[in-house]
C-alpha atoms as a PDB file:
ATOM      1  CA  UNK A   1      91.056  89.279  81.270  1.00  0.00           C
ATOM      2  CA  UNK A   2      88.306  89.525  84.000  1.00  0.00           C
ATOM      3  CA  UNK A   3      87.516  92.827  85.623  1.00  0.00           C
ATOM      4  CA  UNK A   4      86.677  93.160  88.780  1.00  0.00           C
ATOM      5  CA  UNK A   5      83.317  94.739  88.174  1.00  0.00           C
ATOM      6  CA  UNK A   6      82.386  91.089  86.095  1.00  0.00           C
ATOM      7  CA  UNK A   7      83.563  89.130  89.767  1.00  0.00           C
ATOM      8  CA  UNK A   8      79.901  88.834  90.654  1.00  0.00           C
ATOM      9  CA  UNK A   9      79.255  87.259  86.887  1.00  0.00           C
ATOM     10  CA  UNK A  10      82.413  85.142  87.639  1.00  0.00           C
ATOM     11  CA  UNK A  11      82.003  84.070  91.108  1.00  0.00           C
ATOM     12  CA  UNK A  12      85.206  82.065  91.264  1.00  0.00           C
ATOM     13  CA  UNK A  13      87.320  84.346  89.909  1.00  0.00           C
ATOM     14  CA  UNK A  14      90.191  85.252  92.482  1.00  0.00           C
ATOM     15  CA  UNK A  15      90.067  88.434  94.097  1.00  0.00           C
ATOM     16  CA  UNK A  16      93.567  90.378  93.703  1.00  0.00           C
ATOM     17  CA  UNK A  17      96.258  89.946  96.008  1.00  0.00           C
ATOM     18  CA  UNK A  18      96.839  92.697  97.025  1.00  0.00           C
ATOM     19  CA  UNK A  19      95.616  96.635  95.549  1.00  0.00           C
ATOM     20  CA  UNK A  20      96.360 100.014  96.562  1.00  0.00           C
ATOM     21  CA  UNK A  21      98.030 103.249  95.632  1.00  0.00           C
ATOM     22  CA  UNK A  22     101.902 103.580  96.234  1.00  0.00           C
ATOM     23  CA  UNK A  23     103.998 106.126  94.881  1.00  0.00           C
ATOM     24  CA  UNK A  24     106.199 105.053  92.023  1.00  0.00           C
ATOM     25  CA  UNK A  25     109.905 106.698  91.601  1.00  0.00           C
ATOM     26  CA  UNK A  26     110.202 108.473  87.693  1.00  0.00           C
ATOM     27  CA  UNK A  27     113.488 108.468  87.250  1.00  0.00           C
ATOM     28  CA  UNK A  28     113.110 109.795  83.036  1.00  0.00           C
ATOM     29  CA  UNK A  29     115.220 112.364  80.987  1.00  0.00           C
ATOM     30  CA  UNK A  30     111.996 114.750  81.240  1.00  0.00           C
ATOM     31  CA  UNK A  31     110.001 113.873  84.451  1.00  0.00           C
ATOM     32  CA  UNK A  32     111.718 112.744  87.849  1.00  0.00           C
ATOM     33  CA  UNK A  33     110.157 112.607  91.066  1.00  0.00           C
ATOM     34  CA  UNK A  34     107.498 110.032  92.813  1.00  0.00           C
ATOM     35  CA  UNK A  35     103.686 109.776  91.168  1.00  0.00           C
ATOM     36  CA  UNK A  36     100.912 108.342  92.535  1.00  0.00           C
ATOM     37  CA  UNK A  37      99.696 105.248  91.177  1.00  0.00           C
ATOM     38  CA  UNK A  38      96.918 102.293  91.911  1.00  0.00           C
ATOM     39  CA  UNK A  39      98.674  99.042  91.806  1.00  0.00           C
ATOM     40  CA  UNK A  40      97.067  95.942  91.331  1.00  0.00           C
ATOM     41  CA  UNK A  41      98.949  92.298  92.383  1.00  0.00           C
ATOM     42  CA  UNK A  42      97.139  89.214  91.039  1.00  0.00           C
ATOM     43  CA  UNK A  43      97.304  85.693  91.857  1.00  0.00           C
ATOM     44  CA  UNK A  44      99.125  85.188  88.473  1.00  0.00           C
ATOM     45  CA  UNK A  45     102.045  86.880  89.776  1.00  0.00           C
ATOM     46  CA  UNK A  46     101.732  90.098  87.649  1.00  0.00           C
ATOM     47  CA  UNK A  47     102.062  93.340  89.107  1.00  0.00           C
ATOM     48  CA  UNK A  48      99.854  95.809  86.820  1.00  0.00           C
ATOM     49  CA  UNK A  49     100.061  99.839  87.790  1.00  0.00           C
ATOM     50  CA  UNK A  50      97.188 102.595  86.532  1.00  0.00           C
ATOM     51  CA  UNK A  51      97.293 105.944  86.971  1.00  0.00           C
ATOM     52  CA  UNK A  52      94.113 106.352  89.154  1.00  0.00           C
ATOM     53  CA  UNK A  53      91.850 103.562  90.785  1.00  0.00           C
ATOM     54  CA  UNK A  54      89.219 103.969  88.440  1.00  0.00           C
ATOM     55  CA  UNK A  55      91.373 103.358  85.213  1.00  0.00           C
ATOM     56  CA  UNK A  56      91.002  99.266  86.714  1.00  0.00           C
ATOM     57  CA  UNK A  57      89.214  97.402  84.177  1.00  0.00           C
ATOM     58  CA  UNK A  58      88.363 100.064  82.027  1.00  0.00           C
ATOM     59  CA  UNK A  59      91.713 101.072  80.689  1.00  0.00           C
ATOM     60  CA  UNK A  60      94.780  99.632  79.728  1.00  0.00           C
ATOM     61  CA  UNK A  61      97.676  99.418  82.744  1.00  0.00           C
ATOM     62  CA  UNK A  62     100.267 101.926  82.125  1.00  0.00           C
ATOM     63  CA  UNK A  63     102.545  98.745  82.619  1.00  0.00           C
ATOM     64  CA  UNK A  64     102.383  94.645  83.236  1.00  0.00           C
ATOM     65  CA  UNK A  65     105.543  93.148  85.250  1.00  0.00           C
ATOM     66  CA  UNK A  66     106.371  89.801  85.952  1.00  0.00           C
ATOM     67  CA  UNK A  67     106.992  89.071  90.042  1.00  0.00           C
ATOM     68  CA  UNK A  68     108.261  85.814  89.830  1.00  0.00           C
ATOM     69  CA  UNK A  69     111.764  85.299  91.020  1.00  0.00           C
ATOM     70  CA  UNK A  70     112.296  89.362  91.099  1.00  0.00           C
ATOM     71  CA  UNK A  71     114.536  90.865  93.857  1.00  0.00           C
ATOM     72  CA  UNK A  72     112.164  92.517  96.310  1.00  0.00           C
ATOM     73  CA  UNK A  73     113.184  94.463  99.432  1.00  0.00           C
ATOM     74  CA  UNK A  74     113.493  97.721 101.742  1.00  0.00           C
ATOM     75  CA  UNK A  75     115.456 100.516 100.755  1.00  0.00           C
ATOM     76  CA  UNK A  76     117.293 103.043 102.098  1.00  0.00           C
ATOM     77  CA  UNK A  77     119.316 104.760  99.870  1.00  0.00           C
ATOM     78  CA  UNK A  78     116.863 107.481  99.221  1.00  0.00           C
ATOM     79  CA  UNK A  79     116.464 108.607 102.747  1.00  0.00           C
ATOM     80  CA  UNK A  80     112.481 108.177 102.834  1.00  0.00           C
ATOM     81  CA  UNK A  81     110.955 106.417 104.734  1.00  0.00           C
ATOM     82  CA  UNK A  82     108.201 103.340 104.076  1.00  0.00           C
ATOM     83  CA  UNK A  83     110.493 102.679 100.637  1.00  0.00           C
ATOM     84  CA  UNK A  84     110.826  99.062  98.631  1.00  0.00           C
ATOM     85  CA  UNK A  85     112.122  98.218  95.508  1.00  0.00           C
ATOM     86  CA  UNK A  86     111.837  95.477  93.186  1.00  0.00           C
ATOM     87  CA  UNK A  87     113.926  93.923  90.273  1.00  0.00           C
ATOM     88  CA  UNK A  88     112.275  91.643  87.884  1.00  0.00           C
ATOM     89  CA  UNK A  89     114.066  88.939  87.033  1.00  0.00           C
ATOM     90  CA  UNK A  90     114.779  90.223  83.311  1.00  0.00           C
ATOM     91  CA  UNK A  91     116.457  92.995  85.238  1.00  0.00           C
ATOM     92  CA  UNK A  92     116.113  95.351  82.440  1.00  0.00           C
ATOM     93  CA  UNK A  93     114.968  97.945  85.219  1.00  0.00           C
ATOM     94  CA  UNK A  94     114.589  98.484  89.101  1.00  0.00           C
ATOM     95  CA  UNK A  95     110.805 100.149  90.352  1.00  0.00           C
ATOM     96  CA  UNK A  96     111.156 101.906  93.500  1.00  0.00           C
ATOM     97  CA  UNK A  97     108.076 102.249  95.393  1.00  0.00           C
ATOM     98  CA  UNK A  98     106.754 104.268  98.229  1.00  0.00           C
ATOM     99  CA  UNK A  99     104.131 103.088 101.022  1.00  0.00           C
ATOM    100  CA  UNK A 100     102.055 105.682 103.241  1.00  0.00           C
ATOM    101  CA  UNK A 101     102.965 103.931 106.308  1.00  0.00           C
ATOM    102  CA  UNK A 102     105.357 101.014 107.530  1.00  0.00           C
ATOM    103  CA  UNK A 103     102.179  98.545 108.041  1.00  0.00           C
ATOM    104  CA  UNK A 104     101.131  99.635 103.915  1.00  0.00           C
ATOM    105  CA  UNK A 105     104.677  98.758 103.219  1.00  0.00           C
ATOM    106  CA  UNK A 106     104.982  94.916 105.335  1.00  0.00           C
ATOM    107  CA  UNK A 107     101.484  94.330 103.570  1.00  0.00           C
ATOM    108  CA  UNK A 108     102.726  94.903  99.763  1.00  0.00           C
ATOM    109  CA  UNK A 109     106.407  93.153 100.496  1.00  0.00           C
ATOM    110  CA  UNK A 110     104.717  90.242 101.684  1.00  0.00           C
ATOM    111  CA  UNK A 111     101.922  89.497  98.921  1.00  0.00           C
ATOM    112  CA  UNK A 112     104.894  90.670  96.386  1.00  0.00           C
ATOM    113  CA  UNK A 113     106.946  87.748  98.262  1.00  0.00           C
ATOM    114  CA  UNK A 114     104.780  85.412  97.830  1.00  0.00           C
ATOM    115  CA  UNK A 115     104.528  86.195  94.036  1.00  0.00           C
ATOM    116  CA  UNK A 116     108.389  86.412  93.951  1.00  0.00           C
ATOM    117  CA  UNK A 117     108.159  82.766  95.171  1.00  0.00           C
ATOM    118  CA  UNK A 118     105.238  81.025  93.938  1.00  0.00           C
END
């Protein structure tokens, strides 16, 4: 795995996709509620989440999920505004996700699109 402080050793290493915090939905039997997390999409089609921006490349992802051929889209069922959600194709779960703004939203749903469909 390349970090992205060794991208000047590794010139041609791709840059991510698409990074940025979002707030995740918890939906456990001890913690529910939205957290804050730094999300990194790579060209691989892996969605990887940390808890703060500084964990990338120095600490394991709190979790790895597969893009391709998920079910990505807007939802409303929660009654905020500037939510997504996505399904990964093993369907074993659903990740709802929160964006700061409609633009931070359109920006994630299309790089996750184009990860969903390779």
């Amino acid at each position: 795995m390349v970090v992205a402080s060794d991208i000047s050793r590794y010139p041609n290493t791709p840059r991510p996709t698409c990074r940025g915090y979002l707030h995740k939905r918890t939906q456990s039997a001890i913690l529910k509620g939205w957290r804050k997390r730094w999300f990194v999409l790579r060209h691989n089609g892996y969605l990887y989440y940390y808890k703060h921006k500084k964990d990338e490349g120095k600490c394991r992802p709190l979790e790895v999920t597969k893009l391709e051929g998920a079910e990505i889209g807007v939802d409303t069922s929660s009654g905020k505004p500037f939510v997504f959600k996505c399904i990964p194709q093993n369907g074993n779960r659903i990740f709802y996700f929160c964006a700061t703004s409609n633009q931070e939203m359109k920006r994630w749903l299309e790089a996750m699109d184009k990860a969903v469909h390779p």
